[in-house]
Protein backbone atom coordinates (compact mmCIF):
# COMPACT_ATOMS: atom_id res chain seq x y z
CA UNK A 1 55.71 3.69 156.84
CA UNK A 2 56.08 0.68 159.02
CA UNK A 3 52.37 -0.75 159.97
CA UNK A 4 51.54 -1.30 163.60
CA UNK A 5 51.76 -4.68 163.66
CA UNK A 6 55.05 -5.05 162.07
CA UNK A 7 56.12 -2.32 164.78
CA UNK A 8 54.31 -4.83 167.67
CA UNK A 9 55.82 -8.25 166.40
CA UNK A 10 60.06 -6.67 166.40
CA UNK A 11 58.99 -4.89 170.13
CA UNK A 12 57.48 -8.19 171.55
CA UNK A 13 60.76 -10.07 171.08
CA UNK A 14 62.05 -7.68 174.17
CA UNK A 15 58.50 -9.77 175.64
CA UNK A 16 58.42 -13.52 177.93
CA UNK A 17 55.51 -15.47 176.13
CA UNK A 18 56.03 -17.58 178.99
CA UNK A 19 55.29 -15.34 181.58
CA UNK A 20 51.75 -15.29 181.58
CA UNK A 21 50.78 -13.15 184.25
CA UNK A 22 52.76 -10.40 182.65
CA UNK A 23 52.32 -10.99 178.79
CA UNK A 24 49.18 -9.65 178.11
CA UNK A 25 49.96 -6.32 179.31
CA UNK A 26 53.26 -6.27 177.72
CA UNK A 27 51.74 -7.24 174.87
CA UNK A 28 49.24 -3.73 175.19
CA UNK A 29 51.74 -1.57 175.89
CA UNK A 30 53.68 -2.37 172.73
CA UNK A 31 50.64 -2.02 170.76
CA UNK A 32 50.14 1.29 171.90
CA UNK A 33 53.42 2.83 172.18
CA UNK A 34 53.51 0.83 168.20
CA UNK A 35 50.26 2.92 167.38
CA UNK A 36 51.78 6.36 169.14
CA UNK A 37 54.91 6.07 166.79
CA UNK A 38 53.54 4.91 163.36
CA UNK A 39 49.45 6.09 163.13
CA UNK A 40 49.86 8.94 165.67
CA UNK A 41 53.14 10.34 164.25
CA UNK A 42 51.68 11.87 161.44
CA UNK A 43 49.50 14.53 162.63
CA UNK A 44 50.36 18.18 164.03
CA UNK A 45 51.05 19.63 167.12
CA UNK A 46 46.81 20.25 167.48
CA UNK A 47 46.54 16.33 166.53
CA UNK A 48 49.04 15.21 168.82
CA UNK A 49 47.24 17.40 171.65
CA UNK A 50 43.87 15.54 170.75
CA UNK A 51 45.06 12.20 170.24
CA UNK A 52 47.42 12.64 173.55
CA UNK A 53 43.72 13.19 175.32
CA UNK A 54 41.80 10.82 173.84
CA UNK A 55 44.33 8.08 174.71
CA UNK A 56 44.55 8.98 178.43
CA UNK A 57 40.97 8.80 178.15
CA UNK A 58 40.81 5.22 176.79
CA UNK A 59 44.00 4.21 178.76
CA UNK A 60 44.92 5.10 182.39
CA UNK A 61 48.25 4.30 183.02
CA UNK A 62 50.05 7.51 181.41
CA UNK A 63 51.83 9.54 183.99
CA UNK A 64 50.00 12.82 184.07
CA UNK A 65 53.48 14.90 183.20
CA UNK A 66 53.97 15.80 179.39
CA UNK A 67 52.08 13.88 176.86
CA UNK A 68 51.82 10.14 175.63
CA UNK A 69 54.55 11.27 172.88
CA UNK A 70 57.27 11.78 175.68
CA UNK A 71 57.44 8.15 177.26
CA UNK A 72 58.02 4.30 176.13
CA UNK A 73 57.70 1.14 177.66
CA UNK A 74 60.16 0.10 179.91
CA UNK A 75 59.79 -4.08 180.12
CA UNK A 76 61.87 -4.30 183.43
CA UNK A 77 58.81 -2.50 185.18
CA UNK A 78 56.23 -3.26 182.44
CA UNK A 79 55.36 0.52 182.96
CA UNK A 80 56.00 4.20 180.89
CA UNK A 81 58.74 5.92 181.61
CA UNK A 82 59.89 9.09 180.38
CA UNK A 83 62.50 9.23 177.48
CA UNK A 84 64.87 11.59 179.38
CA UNK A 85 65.15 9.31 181.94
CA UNK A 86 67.04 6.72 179.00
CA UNK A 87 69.76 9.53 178.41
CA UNK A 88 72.74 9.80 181.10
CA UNK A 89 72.66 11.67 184.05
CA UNK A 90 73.91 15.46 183.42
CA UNK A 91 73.45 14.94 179.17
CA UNK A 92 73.18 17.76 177.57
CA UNK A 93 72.74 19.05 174.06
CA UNK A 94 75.97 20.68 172.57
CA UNK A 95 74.57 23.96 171.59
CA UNK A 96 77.47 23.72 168.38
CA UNK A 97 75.57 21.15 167.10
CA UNK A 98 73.30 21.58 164.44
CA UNK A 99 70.05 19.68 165.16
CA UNK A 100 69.52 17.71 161.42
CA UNK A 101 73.34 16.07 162.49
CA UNK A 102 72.22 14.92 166.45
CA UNK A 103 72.12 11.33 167.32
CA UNK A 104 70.47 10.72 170.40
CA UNK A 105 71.14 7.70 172.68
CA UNK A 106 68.27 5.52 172.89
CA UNK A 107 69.46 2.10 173.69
């Protein structure tokens, strides 16, 4: 399992060091969308629930749809956004394929 900070450090390249109004924040959101998808990824659906409140407790800046386990960090807005909204417009799954042999567009 990749650690968090080895997660952090290959998501900050995608970050300006130079822009230091912005970098600090950048900087946070990596960390925690790096902690969501290596630490938090290992629990159940009753661990995901509780972890999903506790960090919208801690950390404000979820949107209040779905949990923290449905969004990343967009760097253009330095914000969460929703995974769906990375697929194209009108994607849908192919109900023919089997789920273990999906790819899904990410980048």
């Amino acid at each position: 399992m990749w650690s968090v900070l080895r997660c952090v450090a290959l998501l900050c390249v995608k970050v300006d060091a130079t822009d230091v109004d912005n970098f600090p924040k950048m900087v946070e959101l990596w960390f925690v969308f790096s902690m969501i998808w290596s630490i938090c990824c290992s629990v159940d659906e009753d661990g995901r629930k509780k972890i999903d409140a506790y960090l919208r407790e801690i950390d404000g800046s979820f949107p209040n749809k779905d949990s923290v386990y449905e969004y990343y960090v967009e760097p253009k807005t330095r914000s969460w956004i929703h995974w769906e909204e990375k697929l194209k417009q009108g994607w849908k799954l192919n109900p023919r394929f089997r789920s273990r042999l999906l790819l899904c567009p990410l980048a």
